[in-house]
C-alpha atoms as a PDB file:
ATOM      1  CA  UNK A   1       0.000   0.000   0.000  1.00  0.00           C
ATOM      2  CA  UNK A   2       3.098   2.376   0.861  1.00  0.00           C
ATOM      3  CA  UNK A   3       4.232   1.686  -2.901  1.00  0.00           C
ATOM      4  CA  UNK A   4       0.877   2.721  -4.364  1.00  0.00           C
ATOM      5  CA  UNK A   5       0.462   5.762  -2.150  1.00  0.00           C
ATOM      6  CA  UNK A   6       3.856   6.994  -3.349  1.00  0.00           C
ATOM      7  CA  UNK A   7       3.101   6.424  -6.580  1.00  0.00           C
ATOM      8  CA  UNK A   8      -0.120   8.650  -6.461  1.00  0.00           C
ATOM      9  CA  UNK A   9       1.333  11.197  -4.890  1.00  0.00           C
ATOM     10  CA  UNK A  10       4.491  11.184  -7.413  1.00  0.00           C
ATOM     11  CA  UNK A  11       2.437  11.222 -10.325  1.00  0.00           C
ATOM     12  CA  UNK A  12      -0.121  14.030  -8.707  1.00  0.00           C
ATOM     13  CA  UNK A  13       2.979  16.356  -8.661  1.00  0.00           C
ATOM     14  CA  UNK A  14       4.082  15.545 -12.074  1.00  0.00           C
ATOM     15  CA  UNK A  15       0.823  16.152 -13.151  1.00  0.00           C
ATOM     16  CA  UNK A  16       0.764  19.252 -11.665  1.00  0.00           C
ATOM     17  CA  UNK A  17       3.385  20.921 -14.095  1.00  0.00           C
ATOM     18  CA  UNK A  18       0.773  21.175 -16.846  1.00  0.00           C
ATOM     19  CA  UNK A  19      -0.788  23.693 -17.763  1.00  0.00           C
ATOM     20  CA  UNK A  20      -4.283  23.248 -15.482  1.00  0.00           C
ATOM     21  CA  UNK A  21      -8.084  24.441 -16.406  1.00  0.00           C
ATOM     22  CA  UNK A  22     -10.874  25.796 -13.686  1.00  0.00           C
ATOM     23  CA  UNK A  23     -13.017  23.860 -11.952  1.00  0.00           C
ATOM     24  CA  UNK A  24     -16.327  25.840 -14.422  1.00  0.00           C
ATOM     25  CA  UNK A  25     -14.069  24.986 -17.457  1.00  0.00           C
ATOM     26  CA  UNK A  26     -13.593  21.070 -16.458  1.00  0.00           C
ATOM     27  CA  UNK A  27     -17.422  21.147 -15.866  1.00  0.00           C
ATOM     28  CA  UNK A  28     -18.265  22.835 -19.053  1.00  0.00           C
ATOM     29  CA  UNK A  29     -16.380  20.075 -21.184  1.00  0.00           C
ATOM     30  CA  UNK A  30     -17.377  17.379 -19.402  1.00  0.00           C
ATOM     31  CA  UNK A  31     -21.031  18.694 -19.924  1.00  0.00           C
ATOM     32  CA  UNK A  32     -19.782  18.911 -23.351  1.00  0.00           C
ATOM     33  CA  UNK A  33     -18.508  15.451 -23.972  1.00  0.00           C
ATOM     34  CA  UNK A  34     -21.901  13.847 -21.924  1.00  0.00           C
ATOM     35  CA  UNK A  35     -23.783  15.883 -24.400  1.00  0.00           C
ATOM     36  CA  UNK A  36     -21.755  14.285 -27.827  1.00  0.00           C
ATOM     37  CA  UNK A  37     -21.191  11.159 -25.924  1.00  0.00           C
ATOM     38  CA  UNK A  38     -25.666  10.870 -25.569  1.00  0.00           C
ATOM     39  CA  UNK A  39     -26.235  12.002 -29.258  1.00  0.00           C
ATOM     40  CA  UNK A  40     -23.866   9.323 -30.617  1.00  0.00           C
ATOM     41  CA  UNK A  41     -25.874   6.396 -28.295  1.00  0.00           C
ATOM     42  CA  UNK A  42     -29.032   7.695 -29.679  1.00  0.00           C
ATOM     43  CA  UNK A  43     -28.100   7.767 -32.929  1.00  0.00           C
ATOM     44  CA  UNK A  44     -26.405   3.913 -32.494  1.00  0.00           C
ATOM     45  CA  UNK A  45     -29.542   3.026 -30.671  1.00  0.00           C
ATOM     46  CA  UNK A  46     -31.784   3.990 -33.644  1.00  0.00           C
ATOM     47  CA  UNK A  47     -29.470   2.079 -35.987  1.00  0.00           C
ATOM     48  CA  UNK A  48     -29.664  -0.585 -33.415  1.00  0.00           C
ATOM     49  CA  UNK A  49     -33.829  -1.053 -33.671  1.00  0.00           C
ATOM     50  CA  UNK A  50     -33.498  -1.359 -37.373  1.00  0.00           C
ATOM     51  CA  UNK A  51     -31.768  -4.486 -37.022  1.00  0.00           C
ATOM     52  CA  UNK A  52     -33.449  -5.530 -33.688  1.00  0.00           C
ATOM     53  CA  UNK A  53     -35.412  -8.709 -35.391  1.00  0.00           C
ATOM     54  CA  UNK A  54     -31.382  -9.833 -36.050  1.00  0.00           C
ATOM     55  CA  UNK A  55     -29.819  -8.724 -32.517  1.00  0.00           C
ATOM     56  CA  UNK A  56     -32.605 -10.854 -31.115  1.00  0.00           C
ATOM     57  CA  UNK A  57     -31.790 -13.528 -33.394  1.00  0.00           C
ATOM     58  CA  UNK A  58     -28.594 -13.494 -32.147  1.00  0.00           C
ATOM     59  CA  UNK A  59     -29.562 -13.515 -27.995  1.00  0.00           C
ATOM     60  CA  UNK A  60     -31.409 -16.412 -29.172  1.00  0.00           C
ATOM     61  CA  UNK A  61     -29.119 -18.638 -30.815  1.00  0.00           C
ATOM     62  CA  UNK A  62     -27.851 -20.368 -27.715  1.00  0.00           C
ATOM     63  CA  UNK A  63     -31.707 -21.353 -26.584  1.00  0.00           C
ATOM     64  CA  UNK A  64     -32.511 -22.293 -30.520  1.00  0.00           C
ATOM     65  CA  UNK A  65     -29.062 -24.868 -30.544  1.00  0.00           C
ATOM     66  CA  UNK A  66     -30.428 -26.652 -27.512  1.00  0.00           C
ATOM     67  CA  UNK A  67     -34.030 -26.063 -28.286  1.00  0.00           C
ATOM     68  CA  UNK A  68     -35.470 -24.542 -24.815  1.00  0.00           C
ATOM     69  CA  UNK A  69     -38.114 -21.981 -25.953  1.00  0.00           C
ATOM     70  CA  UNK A  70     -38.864 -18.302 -24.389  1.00  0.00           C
ATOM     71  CA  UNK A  71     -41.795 -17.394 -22.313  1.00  0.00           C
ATOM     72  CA  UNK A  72     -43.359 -14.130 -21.192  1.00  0.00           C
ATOM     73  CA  UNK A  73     -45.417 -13.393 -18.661  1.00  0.00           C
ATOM     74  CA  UNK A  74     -45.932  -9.416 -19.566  1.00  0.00           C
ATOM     75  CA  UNK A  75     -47.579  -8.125 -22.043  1.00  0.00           C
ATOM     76  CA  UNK A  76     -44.709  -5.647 -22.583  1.00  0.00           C
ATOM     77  CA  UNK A  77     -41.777  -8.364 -22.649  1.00  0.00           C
ATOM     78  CA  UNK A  78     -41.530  -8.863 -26.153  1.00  0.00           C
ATOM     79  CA  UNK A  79     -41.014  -5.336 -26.613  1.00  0.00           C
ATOM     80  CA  UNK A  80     -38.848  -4.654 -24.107  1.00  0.00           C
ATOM     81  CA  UNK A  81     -36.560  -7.141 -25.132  1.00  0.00           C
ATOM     82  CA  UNK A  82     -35.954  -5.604 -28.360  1.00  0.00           C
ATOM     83  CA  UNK A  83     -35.510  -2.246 -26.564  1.00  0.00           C
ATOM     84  CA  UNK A  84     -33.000  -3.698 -24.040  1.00  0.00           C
ATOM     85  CA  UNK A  85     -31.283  -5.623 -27.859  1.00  0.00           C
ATOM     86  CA  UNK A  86     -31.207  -2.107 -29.309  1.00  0.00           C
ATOM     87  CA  UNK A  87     -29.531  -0.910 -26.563  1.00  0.00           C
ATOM     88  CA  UNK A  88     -26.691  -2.758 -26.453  1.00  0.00           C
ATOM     89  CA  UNK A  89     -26.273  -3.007 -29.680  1.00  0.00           C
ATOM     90  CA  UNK A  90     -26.528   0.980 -30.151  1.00  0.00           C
ATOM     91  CA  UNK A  91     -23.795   0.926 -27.440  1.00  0.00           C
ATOM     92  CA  UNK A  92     -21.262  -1.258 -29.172  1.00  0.00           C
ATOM     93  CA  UNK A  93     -21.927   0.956 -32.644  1.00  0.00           C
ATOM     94  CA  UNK A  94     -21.004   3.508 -30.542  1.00  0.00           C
ATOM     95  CA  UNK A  95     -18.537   2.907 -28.159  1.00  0.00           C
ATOM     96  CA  UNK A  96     -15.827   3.842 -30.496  1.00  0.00           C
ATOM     97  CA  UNK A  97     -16.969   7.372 -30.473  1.00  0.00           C
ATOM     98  CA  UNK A  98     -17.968   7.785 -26.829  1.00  0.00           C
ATOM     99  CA  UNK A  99     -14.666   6.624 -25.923  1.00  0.00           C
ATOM    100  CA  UNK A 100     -12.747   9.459 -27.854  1.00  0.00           C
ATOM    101  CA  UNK A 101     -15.073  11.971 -26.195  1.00  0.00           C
ATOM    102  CA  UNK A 102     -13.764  10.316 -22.787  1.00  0.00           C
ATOM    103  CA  UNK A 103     -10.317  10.309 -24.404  1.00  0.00           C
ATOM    104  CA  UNK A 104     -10.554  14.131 -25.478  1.00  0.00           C
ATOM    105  CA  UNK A 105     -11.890  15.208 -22.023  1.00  0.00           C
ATOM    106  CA  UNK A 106      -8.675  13.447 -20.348  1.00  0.00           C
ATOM    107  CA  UNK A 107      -6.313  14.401 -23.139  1.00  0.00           C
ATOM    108  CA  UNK A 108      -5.221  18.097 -21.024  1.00  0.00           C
ATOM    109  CA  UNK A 109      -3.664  16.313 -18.312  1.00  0.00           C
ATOM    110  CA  UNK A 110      -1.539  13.909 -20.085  1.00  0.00           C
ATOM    111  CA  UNK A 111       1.886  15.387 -22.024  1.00  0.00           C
ATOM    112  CA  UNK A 112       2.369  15.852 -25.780  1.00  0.00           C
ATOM    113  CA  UNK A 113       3.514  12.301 -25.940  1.00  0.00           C
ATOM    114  CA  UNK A 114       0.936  10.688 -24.281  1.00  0.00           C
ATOM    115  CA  UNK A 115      -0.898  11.894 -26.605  1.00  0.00           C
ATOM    116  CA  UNK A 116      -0.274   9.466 -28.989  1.00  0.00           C
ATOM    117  CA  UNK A 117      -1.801   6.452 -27.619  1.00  0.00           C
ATOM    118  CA  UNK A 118      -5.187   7.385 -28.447  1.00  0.00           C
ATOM    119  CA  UNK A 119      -5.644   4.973 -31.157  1.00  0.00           C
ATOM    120  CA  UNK A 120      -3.706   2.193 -29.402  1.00  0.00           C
ATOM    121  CA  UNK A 121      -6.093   2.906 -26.663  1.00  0.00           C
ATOM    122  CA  UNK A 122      -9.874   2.744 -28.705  1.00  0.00           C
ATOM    123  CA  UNK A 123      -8.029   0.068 -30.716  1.00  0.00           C
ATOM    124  CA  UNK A 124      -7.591  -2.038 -27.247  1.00  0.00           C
ATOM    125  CA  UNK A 125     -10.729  -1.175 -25.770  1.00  0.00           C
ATOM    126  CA  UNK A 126     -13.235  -2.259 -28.014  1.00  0.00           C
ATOM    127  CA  UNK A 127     -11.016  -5.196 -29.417  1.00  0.00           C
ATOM    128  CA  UNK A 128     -10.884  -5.814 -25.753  1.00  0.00           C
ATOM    129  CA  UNK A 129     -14.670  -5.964 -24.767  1.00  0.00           C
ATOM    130  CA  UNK A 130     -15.235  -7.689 -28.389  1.00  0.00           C
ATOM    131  CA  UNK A 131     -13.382 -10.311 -27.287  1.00  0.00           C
ATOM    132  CA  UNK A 132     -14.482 -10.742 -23.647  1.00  0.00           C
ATOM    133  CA  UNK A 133     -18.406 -10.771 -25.133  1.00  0.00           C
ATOM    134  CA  UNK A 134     -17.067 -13.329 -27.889  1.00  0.00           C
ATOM    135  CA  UNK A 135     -15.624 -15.659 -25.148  1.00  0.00           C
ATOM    136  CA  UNK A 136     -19.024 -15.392 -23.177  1.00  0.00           C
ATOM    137  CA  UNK A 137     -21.672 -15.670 -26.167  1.00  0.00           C
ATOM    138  CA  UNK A 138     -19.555 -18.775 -27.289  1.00  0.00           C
ATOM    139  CA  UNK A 139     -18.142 -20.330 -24.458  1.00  0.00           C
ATOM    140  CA  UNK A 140     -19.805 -19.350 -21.401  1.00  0.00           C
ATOM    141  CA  UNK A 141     -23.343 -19.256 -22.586  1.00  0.00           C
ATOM    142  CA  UNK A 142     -23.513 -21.813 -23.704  1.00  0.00           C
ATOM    143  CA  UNK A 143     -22.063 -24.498 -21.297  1.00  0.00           C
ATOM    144  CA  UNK A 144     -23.486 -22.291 -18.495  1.00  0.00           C
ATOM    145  CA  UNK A 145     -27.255 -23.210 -20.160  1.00  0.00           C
ATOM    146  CA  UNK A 146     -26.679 -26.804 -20.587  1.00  0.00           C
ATOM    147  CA  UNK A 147     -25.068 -27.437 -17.488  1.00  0.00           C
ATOM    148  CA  UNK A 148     -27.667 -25.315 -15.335  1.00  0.00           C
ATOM    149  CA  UNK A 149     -30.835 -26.252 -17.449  1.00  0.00           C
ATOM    150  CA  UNK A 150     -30.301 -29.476 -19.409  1.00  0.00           C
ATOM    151  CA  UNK A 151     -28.228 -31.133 -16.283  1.00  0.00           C
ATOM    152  CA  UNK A 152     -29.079 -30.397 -13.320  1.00  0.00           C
ATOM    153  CA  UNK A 153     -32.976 -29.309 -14.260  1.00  0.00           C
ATOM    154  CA  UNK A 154     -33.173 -32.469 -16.397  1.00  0.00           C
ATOM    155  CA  UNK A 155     -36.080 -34.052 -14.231  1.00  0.00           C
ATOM    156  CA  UNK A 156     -38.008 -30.591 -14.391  1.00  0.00           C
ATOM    157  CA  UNK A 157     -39.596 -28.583 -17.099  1.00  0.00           C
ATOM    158  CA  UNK A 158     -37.878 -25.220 -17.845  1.00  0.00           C
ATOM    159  CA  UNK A 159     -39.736 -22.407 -18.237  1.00  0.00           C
ATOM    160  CA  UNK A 160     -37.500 -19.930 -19.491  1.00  0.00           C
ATOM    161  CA  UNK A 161     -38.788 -16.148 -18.834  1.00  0.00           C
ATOM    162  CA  UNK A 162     -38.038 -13.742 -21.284  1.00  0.00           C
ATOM    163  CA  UNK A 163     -37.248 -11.188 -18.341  1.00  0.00           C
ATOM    164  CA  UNK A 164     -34.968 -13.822 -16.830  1.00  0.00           C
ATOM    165  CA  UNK A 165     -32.929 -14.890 -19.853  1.00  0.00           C
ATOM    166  CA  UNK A 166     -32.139 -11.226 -21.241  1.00  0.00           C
ATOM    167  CA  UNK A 167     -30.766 -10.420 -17.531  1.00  0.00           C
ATOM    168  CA  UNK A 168     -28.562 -13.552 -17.537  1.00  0.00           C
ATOM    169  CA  UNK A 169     -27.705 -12.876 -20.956  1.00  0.00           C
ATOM    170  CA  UNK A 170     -26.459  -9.625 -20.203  1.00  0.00           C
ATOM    171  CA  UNK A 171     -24.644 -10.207 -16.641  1.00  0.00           C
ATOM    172  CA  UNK A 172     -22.571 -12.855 -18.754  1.00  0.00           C
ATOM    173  CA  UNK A 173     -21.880 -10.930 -21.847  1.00  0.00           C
ATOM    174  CA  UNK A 174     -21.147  -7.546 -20.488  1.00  0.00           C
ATOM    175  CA  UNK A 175     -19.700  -8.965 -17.191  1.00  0.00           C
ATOM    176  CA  UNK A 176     -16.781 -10.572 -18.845  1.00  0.00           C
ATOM    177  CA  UNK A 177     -16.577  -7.920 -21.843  1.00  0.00           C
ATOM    178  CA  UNK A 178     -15.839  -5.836 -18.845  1.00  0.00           C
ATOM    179  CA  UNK A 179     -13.624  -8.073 -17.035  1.00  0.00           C
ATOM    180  CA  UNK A 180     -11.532  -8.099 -20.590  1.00  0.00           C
ATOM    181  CA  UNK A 181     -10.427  -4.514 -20.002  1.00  0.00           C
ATOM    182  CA  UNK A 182      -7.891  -5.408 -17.286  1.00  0.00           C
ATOM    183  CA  UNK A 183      -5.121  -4.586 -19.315  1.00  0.00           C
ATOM    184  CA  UNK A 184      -6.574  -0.903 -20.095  1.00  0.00           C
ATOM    185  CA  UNK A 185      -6.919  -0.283 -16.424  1.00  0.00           C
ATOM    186  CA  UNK A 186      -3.419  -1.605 -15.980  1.00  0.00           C
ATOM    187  CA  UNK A 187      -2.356   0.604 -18.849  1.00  0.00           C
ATOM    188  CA  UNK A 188      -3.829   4.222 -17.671  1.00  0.00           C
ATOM    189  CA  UNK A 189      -2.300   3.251 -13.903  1.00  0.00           C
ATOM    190  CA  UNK A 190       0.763   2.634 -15.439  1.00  0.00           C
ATOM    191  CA  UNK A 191       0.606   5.518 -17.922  1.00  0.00           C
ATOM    192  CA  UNK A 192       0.175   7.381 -14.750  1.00  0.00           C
ATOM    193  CA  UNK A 193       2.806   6.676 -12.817  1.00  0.00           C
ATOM    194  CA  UNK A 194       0.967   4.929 -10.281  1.00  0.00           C
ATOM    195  CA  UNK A 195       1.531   1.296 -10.532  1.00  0.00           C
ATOM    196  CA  UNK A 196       4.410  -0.217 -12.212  1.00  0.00           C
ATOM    197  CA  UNK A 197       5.690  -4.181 -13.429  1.00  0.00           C
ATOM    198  CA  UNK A 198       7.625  -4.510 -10.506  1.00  0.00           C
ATOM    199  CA  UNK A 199       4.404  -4.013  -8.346  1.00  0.00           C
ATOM    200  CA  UNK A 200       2.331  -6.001 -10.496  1.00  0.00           C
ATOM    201  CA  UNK A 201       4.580  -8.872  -9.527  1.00  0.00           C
ATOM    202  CA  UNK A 202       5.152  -8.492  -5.988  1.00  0.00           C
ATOM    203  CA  UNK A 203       1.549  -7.802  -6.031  1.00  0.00           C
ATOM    204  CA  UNK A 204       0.202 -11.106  -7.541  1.00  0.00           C
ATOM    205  CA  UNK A 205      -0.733 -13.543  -5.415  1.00  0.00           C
ATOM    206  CA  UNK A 206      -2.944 -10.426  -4.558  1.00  0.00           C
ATOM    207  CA  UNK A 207      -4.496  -9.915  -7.995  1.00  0.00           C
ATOM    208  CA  UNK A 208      -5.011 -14.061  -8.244  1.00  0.00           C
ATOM    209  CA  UNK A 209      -7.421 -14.218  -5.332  1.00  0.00           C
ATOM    210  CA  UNK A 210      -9.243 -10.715  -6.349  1.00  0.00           C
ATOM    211  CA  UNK A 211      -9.911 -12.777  -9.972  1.00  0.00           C
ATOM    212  CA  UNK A 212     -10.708 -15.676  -8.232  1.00  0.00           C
ATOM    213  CA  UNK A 213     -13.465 -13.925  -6.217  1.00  0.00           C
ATOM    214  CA  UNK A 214     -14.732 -11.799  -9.338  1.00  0.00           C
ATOM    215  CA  UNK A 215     -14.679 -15.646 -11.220  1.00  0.00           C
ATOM    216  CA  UNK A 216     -16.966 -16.670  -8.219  1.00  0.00           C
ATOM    217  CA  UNK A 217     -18.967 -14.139  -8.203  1.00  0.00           C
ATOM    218  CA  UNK A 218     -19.925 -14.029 -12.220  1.00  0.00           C
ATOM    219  CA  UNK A 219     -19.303 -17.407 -12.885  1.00  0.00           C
ATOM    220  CA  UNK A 220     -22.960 -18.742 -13.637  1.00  0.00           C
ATOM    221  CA  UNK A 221     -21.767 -22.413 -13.235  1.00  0.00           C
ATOM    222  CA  UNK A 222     -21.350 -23.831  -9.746  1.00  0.00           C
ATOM    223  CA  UNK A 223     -18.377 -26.203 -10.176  1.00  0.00           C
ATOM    224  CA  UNK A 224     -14.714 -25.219  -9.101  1.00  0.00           C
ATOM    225  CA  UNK A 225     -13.197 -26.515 -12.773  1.00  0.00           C
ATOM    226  CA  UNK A 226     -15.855 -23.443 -14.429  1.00  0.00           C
ATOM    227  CA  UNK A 227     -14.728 -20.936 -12.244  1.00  0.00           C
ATOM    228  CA  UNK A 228     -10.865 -21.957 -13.055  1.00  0.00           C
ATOM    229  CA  UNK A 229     -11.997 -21.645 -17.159  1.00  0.00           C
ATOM    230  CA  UNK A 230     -13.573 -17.719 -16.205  1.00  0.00           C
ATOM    231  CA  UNK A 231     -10.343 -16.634 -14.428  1.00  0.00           C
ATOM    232  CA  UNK A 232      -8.084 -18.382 -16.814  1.00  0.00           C
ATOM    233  CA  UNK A 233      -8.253 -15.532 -19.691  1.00  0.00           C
ATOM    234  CA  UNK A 234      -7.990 -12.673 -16.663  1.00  0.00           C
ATOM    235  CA  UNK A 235      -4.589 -13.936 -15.061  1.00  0.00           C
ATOM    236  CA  UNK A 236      -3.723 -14.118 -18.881  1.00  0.00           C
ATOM    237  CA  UNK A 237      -4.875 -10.442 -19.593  1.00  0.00           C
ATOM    238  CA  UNK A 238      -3.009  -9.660 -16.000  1.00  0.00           C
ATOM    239  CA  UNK A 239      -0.092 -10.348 -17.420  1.00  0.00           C
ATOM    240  CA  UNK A 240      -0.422  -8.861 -20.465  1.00  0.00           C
ATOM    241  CA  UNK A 241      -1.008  -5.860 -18.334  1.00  0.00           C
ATOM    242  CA  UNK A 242       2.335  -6.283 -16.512  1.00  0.00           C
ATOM    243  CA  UNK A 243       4.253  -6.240 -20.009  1.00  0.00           C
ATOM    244  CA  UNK A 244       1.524  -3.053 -20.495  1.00  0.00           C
ATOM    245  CA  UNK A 245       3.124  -1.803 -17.834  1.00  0.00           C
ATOM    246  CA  UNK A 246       6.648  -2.412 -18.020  1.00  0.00           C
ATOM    247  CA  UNK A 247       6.379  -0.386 -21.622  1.00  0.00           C
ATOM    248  CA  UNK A 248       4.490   2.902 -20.356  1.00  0.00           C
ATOM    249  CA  UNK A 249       5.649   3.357 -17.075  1.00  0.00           C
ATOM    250  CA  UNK A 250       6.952   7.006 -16.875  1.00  0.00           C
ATOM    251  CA  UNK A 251      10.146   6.139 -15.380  1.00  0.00           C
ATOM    252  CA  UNK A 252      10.684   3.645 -18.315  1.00  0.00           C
ATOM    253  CA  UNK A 253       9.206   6.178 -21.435  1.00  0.00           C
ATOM    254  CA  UNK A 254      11.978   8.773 -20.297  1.00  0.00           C
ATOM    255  CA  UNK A 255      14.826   5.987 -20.215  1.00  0.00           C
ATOM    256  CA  UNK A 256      14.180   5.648 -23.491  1.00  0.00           C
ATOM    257  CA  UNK A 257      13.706   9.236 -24.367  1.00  0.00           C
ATOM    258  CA  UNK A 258      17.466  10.064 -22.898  1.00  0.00           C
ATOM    259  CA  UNK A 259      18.828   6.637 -24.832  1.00  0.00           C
ATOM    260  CA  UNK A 260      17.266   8.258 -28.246  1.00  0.00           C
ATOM    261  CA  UNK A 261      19.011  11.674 -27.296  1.00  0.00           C
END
């Protein structure tokens, strides 16, 4: 903890030789980039409900292969379904361009050659996600549904809600899509001066039982060799995130800056 705290405060005073902005003018761009960040999920979301007879098609692939049918109990299921399919697919159309606004809001505190790993850094993120909801929609899913509903609720009838499905649906997808972005998080702290390799390391048998717990908590399936498969592609991404960090580290980027002079 002594490490990190040092590291915060070293990279709040190195921060603090830029040039700064008022609190009104951090408020106004932020209001600014909320503003540009809403427009571009409405206009993704409308996109979105164009195609939302395919997006559902795709939520219900995995109940189609094993042939479970959806239920409703609502009259206003069926439609909010392809709201809630919309939505998420109006965010992924435009997460590219939500996450510059986020990138140009943070962009005055970070140096000229920070700068430069914007692209790296949209490139990573959604590739990222993309590949944390791929691993979930065809892994995860899946195995979660036939174990859970075919196995263990062979002897039963399942009566699979529409309500229910979309919210386990979702907790999977976006939970591990999320869980993908270690490196990224890794990346700014590093970028920061906050956290470094070397702390990564010393650090890990700490980061192994925090992924262990988030495997047990989103994990759908009950069995210790499922939870082992989630955290498997985190403690990979972890350290990814230590090489991350070994490259960007501040102390490292002006090594090499002094080598190339």
């Amino acid at each position: 903890m002594a490490d990190l705290a040092d590291g915060l405060r070293a990279a709040v005073q190195d921060r603090a030789e830029l040039p700064g902005m008022s609190l009104m003018e951090h408020l106004e761009e932020l209001r600014k980039r909320l503003i540009r960040s809403v427009i571009f999920l409405v206009i993704g979301f409308a996109i979105a409900y164009a195609f939302h007879e395919q997006l559902y098609g795709i939520i219900q692939k995995p109940l189609d292969d094993l042939h479970i049918p959806l239920n409703f109990t609502h009259p206003t299921d069926g439609l909010n379904l392809y709201l809630k399919t919309a939505f998420l697919g109006g965010a992924l159309l435009a997460s590219p361009f939500i996450l510059y606004q986020i990138w140009l809001f943070i962009s005055p505190g970070m140096y000229q050659n920070e700068k430069r790993y914007v692209w790296p850094f949209m490139s990573a993120t959604v590739g990222l996600f993309l590949a944390g909801a791929w691993f979930g929609y065809h892994w995860v899913l899946p195995g979660a549904i036939k174990v859970l509903v075919l196995d263990f609720g062979k002897r039963f009838h399942p009566i699979l809600t529409i309500e229910d499905y979309t919210q386990f649906f979702l907790a999977v997808i976006l939970g591990l899509g999320i869980c993908f972005e270690l490196p990224i998080l890794i990346f700014f702290l590093s970028l920061f001066g906050i956290v470094d390799a070397k702390f990564l390391l010393k650090h890990i048998r700490y980061a192994i039982l925090v992924i262990f717990l988030i495997s047990a908590i989103i994990c759908p399936l009950p069995d210790p060799v499922s939870m082992c498969l989630f955290a498997s592609p985190m403690l990979a991404l972890y350290m990814i995130g230590v090489g991350v960090a070994y490259l960007v580290h501040p102390t490292r980027r002006k090594a090499r800056e002094i080598k190339s002079t």
